[in-house]
Protein backbone atom coordinates (compact mmCIF):
# COMPACT_ATOMS: atom_id res chain seq x y z
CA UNK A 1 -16.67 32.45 -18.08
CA UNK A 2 -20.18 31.94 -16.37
CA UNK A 3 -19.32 30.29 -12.49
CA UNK A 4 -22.40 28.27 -10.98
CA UNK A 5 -22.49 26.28 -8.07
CA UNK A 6 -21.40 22.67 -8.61
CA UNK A 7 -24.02 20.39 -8.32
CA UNK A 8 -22.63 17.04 -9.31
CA UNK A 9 -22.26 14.37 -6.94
CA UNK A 10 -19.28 12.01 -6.90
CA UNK A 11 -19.75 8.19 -6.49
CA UNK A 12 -16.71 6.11 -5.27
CA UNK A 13 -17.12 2.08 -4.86
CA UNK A 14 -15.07 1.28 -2.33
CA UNK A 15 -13.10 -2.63 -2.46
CA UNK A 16 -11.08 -4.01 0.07
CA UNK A 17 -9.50 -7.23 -1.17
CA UNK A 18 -9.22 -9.98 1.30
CA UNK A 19 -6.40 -12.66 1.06
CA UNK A 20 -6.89 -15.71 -0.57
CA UNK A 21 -5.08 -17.17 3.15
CA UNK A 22 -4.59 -14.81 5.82
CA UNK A 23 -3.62 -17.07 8.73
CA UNK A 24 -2.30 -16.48 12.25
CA UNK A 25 -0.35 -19.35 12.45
CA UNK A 26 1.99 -21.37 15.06
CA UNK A 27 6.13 -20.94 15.16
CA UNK A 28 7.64 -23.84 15.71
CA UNK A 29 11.42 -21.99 15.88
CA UNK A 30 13.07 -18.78 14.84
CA UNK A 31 16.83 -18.10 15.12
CA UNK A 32 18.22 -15.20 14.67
CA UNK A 33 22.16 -14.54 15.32
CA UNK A 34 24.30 -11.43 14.80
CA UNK A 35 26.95 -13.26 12.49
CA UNK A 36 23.98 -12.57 10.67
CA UNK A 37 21.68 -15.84 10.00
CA UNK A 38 17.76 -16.70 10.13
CA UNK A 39 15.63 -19.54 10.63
CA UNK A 40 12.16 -19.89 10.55
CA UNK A 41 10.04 -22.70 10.95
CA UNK A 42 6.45 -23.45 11.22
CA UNK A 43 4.68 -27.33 11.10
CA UNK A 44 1.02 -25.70 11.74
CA UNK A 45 -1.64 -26.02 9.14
CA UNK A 46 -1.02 -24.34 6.23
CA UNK A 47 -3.42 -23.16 2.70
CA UNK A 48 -0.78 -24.55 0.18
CA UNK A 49 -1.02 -21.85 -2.81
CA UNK A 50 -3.02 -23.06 -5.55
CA UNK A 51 -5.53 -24.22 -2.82
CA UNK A 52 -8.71 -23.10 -2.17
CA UNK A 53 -9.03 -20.62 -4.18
CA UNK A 54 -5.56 -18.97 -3.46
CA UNK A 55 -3.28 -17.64 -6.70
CA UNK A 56 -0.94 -17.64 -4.87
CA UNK A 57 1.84 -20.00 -6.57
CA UNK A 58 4.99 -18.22 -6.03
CA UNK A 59 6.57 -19.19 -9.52
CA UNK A 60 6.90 -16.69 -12.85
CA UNK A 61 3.66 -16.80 -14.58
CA UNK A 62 5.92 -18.82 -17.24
CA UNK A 63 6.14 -21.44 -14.59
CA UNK A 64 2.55 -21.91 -14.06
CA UNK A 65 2.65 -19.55 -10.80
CA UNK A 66 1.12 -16.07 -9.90
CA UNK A 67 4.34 -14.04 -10.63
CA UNK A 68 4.44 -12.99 -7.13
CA UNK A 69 7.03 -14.60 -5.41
CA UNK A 70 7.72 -14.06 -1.67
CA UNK A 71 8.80 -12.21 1.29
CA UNK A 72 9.39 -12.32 4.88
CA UNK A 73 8.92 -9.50 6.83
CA UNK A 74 10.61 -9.22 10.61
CA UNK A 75 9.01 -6.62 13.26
CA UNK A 76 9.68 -5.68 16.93
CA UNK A 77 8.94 -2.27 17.52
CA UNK A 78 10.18 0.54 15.89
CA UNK A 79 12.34 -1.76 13.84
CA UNK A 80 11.43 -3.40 10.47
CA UNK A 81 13.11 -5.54 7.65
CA UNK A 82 11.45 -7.04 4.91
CA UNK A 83 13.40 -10.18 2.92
CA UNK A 84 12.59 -10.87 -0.68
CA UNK A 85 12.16 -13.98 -2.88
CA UNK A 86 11.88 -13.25 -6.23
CA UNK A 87 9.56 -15.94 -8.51
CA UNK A 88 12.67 -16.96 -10.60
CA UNK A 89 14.02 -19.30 -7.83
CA UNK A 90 10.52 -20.86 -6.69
CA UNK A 91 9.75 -24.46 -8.68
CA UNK A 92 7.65 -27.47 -7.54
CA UNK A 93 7.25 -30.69 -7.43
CA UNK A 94 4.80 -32.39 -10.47
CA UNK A 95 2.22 -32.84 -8.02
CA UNK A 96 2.21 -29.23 -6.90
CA UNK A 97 2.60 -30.37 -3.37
CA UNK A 98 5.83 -29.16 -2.46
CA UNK A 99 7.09 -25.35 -3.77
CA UNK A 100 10.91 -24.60 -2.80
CA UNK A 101 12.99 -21.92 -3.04
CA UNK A 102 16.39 -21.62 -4.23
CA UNK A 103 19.08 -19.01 -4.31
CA UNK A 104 22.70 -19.33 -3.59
CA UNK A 105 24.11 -15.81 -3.19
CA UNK A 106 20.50 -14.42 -1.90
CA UNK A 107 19.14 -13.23 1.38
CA UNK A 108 16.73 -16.05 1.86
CA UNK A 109 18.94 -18.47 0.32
CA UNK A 110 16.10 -21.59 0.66
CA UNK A 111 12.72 -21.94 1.31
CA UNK A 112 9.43 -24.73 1.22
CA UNK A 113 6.13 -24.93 1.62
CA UNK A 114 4.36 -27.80 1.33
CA UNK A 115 0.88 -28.97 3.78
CA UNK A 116 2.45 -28.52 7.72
CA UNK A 117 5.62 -27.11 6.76
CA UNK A 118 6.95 -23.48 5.77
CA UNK A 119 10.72 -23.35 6.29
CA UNK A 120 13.10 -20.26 5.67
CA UNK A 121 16.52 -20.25 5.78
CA UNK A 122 18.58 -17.17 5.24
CA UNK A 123 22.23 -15.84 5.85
CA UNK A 124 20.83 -12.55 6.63
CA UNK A 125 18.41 -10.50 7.67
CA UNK A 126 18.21 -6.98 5.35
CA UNK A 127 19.43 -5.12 8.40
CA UNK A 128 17.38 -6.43 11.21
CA UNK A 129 19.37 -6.27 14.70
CA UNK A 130 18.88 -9.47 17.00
CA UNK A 131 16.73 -8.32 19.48
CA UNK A 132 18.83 -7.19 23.03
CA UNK A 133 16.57 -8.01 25.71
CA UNK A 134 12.73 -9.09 25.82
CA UNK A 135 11.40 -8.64 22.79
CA UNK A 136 8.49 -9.86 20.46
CA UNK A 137 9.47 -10.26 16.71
CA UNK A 138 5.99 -10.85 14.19
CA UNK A 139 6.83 -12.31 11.28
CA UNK A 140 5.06 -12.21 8.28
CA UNK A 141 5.36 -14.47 5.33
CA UNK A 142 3.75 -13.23 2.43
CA UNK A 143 2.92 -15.83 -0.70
CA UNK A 144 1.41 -13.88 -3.54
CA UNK A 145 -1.42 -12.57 -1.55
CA UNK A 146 -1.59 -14.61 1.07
CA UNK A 147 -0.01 -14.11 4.61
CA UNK A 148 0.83 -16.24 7.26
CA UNK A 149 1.63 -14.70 10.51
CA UNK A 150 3.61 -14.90 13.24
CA UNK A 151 4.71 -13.58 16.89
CA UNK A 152 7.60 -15.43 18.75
CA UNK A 153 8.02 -13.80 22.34
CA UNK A 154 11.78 -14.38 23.94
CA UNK A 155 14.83 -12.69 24.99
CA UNK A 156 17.99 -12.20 22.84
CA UNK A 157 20.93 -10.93 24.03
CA UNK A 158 21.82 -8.69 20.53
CA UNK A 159 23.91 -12.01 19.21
CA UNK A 160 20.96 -14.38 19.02
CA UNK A 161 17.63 -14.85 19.36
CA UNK A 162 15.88 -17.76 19.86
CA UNK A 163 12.47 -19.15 20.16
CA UNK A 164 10.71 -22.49 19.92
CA UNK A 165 6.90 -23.08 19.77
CA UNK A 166 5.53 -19.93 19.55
CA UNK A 167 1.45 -19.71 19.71
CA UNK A 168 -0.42 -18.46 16.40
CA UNK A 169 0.41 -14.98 15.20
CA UNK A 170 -2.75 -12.47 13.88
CA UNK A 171 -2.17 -10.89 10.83
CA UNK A 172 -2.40 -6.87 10.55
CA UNK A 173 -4.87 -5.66 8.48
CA UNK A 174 -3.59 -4.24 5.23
CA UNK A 175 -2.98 -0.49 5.38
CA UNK A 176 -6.31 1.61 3.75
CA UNK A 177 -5.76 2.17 -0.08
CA UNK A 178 -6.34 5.40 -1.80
CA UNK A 179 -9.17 4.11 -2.88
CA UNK A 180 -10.23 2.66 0.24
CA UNK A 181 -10.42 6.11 1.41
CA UNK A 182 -12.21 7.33 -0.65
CA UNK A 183 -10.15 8.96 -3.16
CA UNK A 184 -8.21 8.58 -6.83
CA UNK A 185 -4.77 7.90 -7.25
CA UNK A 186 -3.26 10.17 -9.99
CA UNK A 187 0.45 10.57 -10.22
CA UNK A 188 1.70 8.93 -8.03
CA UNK A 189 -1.05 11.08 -5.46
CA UNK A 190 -4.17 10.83 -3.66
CA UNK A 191 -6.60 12.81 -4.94
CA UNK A 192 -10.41 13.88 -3.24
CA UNK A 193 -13.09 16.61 -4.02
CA UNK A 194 -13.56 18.63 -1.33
CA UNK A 195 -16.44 17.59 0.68
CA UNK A 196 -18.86 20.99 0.37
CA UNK A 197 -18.27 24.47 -1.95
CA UNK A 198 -16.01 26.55 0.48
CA UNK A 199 -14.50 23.82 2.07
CA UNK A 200 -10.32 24.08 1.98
CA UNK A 201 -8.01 21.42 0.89
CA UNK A 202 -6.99 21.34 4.51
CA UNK A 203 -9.72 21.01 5.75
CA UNK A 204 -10.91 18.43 3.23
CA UNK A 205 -7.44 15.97 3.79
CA UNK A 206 -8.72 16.53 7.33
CA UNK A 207 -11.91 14.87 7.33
CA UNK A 208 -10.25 12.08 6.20
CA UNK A 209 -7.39 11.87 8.34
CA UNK A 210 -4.74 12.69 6.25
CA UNK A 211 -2.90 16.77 5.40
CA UNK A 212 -2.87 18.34 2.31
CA UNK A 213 0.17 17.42 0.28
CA UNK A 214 2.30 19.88 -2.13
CA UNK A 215 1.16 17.95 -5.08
CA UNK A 216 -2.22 20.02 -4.93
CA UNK A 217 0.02 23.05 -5.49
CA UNK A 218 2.84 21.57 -8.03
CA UNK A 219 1.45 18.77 -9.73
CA UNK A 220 -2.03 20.27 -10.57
CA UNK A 221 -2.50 23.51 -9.01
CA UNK A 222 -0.27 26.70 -10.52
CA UNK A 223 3.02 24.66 -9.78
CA UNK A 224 1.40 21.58 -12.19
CA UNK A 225 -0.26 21.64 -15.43
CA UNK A 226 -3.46 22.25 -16.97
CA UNK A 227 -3.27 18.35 -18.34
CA UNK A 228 -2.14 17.47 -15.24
CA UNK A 229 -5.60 18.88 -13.42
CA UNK A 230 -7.67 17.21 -16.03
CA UNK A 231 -6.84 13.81 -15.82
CA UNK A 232 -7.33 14.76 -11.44
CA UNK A 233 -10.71 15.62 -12.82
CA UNK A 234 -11.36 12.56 -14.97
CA UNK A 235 -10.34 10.44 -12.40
CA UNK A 236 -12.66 12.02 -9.77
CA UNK A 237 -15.51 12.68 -11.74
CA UNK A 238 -17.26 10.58 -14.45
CA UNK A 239 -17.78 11.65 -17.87
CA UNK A 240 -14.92 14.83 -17.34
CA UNK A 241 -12.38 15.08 -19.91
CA UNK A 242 -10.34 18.10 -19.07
CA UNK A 243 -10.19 21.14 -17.73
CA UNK A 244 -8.52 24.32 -19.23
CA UNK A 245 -6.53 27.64 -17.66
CA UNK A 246 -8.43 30.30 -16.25
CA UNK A 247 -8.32 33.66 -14.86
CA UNK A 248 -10.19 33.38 -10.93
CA UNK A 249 -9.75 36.87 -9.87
CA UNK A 250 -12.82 37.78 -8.26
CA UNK A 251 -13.47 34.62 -6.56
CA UNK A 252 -10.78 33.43 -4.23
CA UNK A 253 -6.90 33.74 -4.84
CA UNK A 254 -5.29 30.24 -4.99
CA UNK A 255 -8.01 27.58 -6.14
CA UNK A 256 -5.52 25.69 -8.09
CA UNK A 257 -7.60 22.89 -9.42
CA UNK A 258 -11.04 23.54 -9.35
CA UNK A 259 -14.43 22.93 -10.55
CA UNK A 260 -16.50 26.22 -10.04
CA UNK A 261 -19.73 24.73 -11.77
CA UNK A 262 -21.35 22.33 -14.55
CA UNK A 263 -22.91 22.91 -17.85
CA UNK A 264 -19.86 24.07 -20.19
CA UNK A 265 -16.56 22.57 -21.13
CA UNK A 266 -14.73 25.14 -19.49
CA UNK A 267 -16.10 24.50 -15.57
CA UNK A 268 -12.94 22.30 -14.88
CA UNK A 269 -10.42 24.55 -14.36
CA UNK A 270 -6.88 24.99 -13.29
CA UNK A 271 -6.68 28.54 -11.53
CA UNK A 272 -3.95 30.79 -12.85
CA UNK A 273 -4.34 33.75 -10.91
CA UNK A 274 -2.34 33.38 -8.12
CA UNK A 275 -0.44 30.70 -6.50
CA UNK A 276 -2.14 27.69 -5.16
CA UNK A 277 -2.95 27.28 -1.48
CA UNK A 278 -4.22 24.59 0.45
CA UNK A 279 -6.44 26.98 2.42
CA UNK A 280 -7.85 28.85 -0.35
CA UNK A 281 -11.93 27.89 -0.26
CA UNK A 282 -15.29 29.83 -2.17
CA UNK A 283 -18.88 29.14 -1.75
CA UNK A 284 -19.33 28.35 -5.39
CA UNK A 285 -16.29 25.97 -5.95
CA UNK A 286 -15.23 23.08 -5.22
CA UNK A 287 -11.50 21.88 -4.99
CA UNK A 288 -9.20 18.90 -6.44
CA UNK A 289 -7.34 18.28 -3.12
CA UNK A 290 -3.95 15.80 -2.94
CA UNK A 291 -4.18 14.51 0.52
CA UNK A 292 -0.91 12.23 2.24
């Protein structure tokens, strides 16, 4: 097989979506107790779903809705908890101006939304501790895919936790997609070319903040598959429709899934000469790296 420097170059569109509604918005009350129990309430200004744009109806698609449901997520700290309200229980009023939430034996057991009111009332809280001491609990409220955030700053005493008329929350920024970074995800991985011909997987996950994960080894490098490496391929490269087993000796030992040139069916290749390494690197190929 005839090896010549790659030459391709990869094009990746990166898209961030943005929210429909992602509002920092006032608390007007949230209790939480130990027994356990949770209220939360806000009266500010709120983007009904539906509105403006939003998909965000939190009924079954059957309904009318987006299929998304709910969710409340608590914060303070280290400490996390993230309730659930599946689209089953949502329904609304004919005029679509009032959406409530109902669930007997759940964990929220009621909700609404409607214009200056989102109410939550649950008999739990997935595991979250009332807050001993200061502490600052963010809540986020997520309706389909939009958020509404907030940050109530008090001191509990690890059997309740209350506070009234908190000032607007900011919402986090989503955390960076796959494809945000750059990459493709493939199994369940995230997948990059490595930036320049004798450039490592490590050092490749590097310059993009992230390590090298074992999935470069066992999902398409000599721990994976030869199918497994071509769809990698297809997904990083347009136009590629495989890549087949070949013997590397002479190159570098442990290129896994590779591409040591164009021109030929064959120059997608899964390495089977020796076990995959993430610092394996050669001037004339270039590497299918899994970076987490």
């Amino acid at each position: 097989m005839r090896f010549v420097a790659l030459v391709c170059s990869v094009v990746v569109v990166v898209s961030t979506a943005v929210n429909a509604a992602d509002q920092g918005i006032s608390g007007k009350k949230l209790l939480l107790k130990s027994n356990p129990k949770m209220v939360l309430l806000s009266k500010d200004a709120l983007v009904l779903p539906g509105a403006n744009g939003s998909s965000s109806d939190p009924r079954c698609v059957a309904d009318g809705g987006s299929g998304s449901g709910a969710s409340v997520a608590l914060s303070a700290g280290t400490t996390s908890a993230t309730l659930s309200m599946p689209c089953a229980n949502w329904s609304a009023n004919g005029s679509g101006t009032l959406y409530k939430y109902k669930d007997s034996a759940g964990t929220p057991k009621t909700a609404k939304i409607k214009a200056g009111l989102l109410k939550v009332g649950s008999p739990g809280m997935g595991g979250f501790p009332v807050p001993n001491g200061a502490a600052t609990v963010n809540v986020e409220v997520t309706v389909g895919t939009d958020k509404y955030c907030m940050s109530f700053t008090g001191t509990g005493d690890g059997s309740k936790f209350l506070v009234k008329d908190a000032t607007a929350g900011s919402c986090a920024p989503p955390a960076p997609t796959c494809l945000d970074s750059g990459g493709a995800s493939v199994g369940g991985f995230c997948w990059f070319v490595s930036g320049a011909p004798d450039e490592s997987c490590d050092e490749t996950c590097a310059a993009v903040g992230k390590t090298c994960d074992a999935a470069t080894i066992t999902y398409a490098g000599s721990g994976g598959t030869t199918s497994n490496c071509g769809a990698v391929w297809a997904a990083l490269v347009f136009g590629v429709s495989g890549a087949v087993d070949a013997d590397c000796t002479g190159f570098a030992a442990g290129l896994g899934c590779s591409a040591p040139g164009l021109g030929s069916a064959d120059e997608y290749v899964r390495c089977t000469d020796a076990p995959t390494t993430c610092a394996a690197s050669h001037f004339v190929v270039s590497r299918a790296c899994a970076c987490q």
